[in-house]
N, C-alpha and C. Protein backbone atom coordinates (compact mmCIF):
# COMPACT_ATOMS: atom_id res chain seq x y z
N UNK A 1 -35.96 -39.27 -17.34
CA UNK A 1 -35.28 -40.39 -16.72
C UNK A 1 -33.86 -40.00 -16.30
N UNK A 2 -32.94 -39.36 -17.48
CA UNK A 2 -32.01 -38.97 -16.76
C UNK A 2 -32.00 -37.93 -15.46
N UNK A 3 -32.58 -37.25 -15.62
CA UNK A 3 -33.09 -36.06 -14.13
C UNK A 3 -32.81 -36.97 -13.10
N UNK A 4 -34.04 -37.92 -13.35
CA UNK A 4 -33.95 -38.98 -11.92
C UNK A 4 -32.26 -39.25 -11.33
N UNK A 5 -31.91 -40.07 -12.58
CA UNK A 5 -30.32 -40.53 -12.33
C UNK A 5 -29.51 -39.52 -11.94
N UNK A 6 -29.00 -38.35 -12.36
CA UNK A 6 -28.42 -37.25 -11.63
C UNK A 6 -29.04 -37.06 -10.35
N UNK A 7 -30.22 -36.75 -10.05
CA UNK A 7 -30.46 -36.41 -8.80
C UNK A 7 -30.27 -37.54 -7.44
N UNK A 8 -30.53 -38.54 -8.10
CA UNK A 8 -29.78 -39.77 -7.06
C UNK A 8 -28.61 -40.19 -7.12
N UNK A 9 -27.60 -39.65 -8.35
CA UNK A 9 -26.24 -39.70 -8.04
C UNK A 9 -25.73 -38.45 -7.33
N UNK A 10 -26.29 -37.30 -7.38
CA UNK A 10 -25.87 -35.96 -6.71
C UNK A 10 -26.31 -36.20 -5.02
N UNK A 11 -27.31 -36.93 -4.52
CA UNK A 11 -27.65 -37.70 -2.95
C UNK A 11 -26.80 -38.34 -2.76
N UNK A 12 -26.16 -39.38 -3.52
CA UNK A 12 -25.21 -40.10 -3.51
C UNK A 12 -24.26 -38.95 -2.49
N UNK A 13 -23.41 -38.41 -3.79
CA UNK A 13 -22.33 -37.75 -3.41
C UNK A 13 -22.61 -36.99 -2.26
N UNK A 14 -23.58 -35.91 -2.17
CA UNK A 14 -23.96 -35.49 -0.60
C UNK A 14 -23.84 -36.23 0.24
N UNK A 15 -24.56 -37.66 0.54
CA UNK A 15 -24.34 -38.64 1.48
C UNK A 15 -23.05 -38.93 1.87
N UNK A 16 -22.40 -39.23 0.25
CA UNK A 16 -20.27 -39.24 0.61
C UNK A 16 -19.79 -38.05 1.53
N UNK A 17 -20.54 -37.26 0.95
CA UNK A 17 -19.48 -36.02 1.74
C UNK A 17 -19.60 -36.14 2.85
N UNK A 18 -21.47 -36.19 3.33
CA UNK A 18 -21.89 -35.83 4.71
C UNK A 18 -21.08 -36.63 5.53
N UNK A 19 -20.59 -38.36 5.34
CA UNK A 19 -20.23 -39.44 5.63
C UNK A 19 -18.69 -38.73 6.12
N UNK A 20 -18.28 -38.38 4.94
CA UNK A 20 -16.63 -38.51 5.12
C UNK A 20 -16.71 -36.76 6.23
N UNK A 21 -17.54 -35.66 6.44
CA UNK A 21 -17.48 -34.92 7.10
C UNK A 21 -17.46 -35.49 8.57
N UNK A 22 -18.10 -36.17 8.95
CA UNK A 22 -18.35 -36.66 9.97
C UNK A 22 -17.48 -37.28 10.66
N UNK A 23 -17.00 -38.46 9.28
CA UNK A 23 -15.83 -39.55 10.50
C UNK A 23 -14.21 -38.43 10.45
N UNK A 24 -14.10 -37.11 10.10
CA UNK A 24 -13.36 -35.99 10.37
C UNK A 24 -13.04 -36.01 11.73
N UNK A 25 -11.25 -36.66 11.89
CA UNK A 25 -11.52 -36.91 13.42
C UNK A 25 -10.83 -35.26 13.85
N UNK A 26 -11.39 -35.44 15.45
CA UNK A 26 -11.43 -34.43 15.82
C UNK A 26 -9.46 -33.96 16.42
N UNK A 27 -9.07 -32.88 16.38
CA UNK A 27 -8.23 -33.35 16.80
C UNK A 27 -7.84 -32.90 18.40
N UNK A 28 -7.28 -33.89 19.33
CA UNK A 28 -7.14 -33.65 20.54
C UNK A 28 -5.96 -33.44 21.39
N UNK A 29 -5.64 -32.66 22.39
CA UNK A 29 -4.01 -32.88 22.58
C UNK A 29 -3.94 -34.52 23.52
N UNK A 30 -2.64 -34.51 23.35
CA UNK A 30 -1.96 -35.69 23.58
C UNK A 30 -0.81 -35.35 24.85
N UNK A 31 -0.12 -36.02 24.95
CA UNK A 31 1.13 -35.71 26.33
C UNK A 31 2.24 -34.50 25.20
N UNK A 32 2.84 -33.61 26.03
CA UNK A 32 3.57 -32.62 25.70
C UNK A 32 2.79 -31.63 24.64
N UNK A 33 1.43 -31.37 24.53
CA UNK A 33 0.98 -30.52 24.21
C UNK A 33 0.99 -30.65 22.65
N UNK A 34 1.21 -32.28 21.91
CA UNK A 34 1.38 -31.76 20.88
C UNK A 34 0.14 -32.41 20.30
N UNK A 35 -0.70 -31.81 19.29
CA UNK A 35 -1.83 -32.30 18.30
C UNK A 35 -1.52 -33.56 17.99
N UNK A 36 -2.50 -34.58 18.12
CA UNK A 36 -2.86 -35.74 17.22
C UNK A 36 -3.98 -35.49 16.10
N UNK A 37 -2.82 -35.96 14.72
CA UNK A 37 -3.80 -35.33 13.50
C UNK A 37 -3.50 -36.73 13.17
N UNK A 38 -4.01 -36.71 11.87
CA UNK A 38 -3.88 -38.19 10.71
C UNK A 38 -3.02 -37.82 9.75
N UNK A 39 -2.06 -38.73 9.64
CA UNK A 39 -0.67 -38.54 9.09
C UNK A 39 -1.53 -38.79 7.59
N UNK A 40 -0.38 -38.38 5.90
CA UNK A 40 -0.93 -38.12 5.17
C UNK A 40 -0.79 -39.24 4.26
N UNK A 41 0.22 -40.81 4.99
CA UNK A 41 0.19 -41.73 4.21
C UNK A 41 -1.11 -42.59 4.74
N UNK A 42 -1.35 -42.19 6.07
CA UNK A 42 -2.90 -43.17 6.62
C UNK A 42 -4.32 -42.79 6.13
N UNK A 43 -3.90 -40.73 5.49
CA UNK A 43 -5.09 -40.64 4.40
C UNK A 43 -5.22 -40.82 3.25
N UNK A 44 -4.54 -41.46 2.72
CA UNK A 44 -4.21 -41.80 1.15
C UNK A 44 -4.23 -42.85 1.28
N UNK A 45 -3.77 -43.97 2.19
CA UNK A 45 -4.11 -45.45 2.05
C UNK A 45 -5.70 -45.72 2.69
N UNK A 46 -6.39 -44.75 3.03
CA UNK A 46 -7.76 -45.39 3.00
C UNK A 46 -8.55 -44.84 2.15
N UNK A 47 -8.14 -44.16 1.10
CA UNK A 47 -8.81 -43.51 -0.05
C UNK A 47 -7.93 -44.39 -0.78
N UNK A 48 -7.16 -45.05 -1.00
CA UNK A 48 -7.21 -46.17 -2.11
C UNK A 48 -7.86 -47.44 -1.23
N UNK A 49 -7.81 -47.72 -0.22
CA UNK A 49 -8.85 -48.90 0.10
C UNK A 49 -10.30 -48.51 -0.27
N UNK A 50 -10.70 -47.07 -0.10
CA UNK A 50 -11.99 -46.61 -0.44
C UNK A 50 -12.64 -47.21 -2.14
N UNK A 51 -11.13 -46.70 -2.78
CA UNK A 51 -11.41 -47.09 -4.28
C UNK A 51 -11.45 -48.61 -4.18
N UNK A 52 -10.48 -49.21 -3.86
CA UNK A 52 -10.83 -50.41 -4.40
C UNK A 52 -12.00 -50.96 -4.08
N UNK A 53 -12.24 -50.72 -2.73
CA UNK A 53 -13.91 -51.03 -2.71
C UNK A 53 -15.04 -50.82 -3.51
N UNK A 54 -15.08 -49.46 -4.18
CA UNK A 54 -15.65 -49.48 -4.54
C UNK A 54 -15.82 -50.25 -5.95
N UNK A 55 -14.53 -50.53 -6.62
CA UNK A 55 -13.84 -51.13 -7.69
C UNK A 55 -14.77 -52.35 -7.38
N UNK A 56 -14.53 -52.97 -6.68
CA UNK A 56 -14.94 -54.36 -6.44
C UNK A 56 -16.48 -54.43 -6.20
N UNK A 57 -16.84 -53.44 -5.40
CA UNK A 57 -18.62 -53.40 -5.62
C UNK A 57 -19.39 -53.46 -6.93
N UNK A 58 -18.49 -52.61 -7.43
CA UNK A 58 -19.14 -52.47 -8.82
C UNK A 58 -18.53 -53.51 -9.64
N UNK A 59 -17.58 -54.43 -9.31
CA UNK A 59 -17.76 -55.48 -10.15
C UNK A 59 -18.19 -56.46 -10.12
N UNK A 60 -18.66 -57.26 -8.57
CA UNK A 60 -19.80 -57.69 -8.06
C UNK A 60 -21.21 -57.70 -8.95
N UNK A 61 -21.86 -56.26 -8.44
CA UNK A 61 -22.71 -55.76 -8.91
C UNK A 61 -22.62 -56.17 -10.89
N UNK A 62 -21.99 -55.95 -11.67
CA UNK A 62 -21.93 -56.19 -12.84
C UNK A 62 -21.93 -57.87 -13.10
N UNK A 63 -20.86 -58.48 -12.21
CA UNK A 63 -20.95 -59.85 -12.55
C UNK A 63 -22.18 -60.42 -11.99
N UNK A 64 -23.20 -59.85 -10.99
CA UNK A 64 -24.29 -60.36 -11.21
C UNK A 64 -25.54 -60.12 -11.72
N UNK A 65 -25.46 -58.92 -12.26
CA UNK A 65 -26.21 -58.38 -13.70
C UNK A 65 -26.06 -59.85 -14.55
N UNK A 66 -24.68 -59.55 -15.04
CA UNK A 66 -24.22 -60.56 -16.04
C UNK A 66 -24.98 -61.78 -15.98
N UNK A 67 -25.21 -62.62 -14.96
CA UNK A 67 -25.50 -63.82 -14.10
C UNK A 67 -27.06 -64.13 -14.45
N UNK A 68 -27.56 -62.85 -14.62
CA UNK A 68 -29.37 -62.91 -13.90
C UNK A 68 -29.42 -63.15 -13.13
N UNK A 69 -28.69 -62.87 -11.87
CA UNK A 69 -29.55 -63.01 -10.35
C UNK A 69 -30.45 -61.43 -10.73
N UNK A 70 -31.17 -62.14 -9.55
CA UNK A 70 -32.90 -61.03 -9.06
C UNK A 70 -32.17 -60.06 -8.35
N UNK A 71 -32.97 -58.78 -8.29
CA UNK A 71 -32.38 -57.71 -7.62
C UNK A 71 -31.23 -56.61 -8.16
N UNK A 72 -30.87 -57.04 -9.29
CA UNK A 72 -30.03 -56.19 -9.49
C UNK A 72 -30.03 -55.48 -10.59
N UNK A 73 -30.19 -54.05 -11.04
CA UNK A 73 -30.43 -53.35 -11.94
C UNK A 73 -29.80 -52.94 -12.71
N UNK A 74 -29.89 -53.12 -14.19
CA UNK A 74 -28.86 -52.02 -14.86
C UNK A 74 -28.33 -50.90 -14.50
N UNK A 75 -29.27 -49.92 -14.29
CA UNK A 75 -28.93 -48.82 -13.91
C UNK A 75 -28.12 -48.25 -12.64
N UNK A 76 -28.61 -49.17 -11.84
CA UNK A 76 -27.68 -49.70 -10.41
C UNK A 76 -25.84 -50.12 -11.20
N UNK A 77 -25.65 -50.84 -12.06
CA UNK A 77 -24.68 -51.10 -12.11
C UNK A 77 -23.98 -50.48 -12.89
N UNK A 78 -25.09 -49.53 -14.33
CA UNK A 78 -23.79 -48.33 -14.06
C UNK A 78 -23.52 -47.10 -13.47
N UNK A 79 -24.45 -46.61 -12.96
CA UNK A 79 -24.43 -45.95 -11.55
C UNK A 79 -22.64 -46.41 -10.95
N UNK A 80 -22.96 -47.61 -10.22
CA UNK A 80 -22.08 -48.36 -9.82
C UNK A 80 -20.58 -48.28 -10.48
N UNK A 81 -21.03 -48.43 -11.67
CA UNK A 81 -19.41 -48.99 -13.06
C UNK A 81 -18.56 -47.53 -12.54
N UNK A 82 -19.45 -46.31 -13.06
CA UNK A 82 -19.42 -45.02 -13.04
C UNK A 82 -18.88 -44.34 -11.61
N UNK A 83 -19.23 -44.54 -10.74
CA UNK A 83 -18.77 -44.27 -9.52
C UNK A 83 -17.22 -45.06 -9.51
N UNK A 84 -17.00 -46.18 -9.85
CA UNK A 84 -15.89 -46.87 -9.54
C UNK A 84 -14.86 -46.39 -10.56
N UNK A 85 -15.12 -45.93 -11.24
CA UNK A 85 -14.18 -44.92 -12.79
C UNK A 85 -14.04 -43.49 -12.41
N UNK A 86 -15.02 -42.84 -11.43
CA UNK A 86 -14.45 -40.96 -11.38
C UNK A 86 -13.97 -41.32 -10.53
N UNK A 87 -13.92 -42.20 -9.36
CA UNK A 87 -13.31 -42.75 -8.04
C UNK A 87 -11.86 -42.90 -8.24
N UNK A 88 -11.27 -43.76 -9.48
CA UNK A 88 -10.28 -44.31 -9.39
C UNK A 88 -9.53 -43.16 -10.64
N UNK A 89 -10.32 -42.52 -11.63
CA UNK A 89 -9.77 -41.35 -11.94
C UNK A 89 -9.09 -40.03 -11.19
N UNK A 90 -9.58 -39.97 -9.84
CA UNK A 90 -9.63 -38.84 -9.27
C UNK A 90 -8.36 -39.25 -8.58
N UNK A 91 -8.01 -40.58 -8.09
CA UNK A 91 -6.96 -41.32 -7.22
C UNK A 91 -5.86 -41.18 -8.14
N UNK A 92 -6.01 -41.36 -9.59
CA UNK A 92 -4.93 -41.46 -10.73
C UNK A 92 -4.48 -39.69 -10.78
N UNK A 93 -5.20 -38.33 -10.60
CA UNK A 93 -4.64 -37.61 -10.89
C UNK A 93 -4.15 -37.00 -9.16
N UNK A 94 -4.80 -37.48 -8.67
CA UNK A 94 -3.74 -37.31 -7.52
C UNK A 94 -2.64 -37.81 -6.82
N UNK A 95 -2.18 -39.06 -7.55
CA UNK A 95 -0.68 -39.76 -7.98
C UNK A 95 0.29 -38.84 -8.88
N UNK A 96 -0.84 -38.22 -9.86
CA UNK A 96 0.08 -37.52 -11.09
C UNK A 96 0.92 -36.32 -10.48
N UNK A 97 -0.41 -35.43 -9.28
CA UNK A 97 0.10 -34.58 -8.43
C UNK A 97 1.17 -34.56 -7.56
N UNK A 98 1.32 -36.20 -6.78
CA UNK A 98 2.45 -36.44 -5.89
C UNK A 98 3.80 -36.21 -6.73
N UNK A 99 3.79 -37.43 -8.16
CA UNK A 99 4.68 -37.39 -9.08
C UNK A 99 5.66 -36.22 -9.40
N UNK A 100 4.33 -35.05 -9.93
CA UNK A 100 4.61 -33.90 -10.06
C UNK A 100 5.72 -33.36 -9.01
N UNK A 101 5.15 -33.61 -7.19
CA UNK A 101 5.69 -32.30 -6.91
C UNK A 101 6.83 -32.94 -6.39
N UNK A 102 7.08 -34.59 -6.08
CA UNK A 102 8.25 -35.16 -6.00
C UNK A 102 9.25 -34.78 -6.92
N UNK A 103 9.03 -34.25 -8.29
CA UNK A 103 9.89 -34.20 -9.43
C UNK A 103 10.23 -32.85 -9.19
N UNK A 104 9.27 -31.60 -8.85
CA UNK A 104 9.73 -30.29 -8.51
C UNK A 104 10.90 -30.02 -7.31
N UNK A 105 10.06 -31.21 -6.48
CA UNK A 105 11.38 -31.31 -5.32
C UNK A 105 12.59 -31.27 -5.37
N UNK A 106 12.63 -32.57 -6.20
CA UNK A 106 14.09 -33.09 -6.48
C UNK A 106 15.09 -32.15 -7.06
N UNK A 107 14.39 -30.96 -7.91
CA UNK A 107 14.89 -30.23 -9.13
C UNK A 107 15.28 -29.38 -8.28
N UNK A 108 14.85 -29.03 -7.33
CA UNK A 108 15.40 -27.30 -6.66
C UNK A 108 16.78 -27.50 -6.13
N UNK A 109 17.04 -26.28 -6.19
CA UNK A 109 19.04 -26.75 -5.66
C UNK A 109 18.96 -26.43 -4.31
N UNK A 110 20.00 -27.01 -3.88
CA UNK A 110 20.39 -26.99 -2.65
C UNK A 110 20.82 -25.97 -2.07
């Protein structure tokens, strides 16, 4: 049983990747020759909109476990719980990282 669950959370994540490979925008020139890329506060604010979404799916999903509505599975919801915890773990140590190198910044002399 667990086999199963890894192997449809490991599709999962393939699917994420394949997903997030894709909407990889391309980049094109613009007037004066210079690259249009995606600045690095417009990729970090949709990887915390990403999390909270998912935050909120999975609490959806749990509050209607909770409920007994039809359709919705344990295992689906911690699947679900679980995704919304390495999601928002992974967002927490890459705050710790900014933290970090803001603090290295500050320290170097002038």
């Amino acid at each position: 049983m667990q086999g199963l669950e890894f192997n449809r959370l490991m599709l999962d994540m393939r699917s994420m990747q394949t997903e997030a490979m894709a909407k990889r925008p391309v980049a094109s020139p613009v007037e004066g020759g210079v690259v249009d890329t995606p600045s690095f506060s417009n990729l970090l604010g949709q990887a915390i909109n990403k999390v909270s979404e998912t935050q909120k799916v999975s609490n959806e999903m749990a509050s209607a476990f909770e409920m007994g509505k039809g359709g919705v599975d344990l295992t689906e919801v911690m699947i679900a719980s679980q995704k919304a915890s390495v999601s928002f773990q992974a967002l927490l140590q890459v705050r710790n990282k900014m933290v970090q190198a803001y603090q290295d910044i500050m320290q170097m002399p002038i």
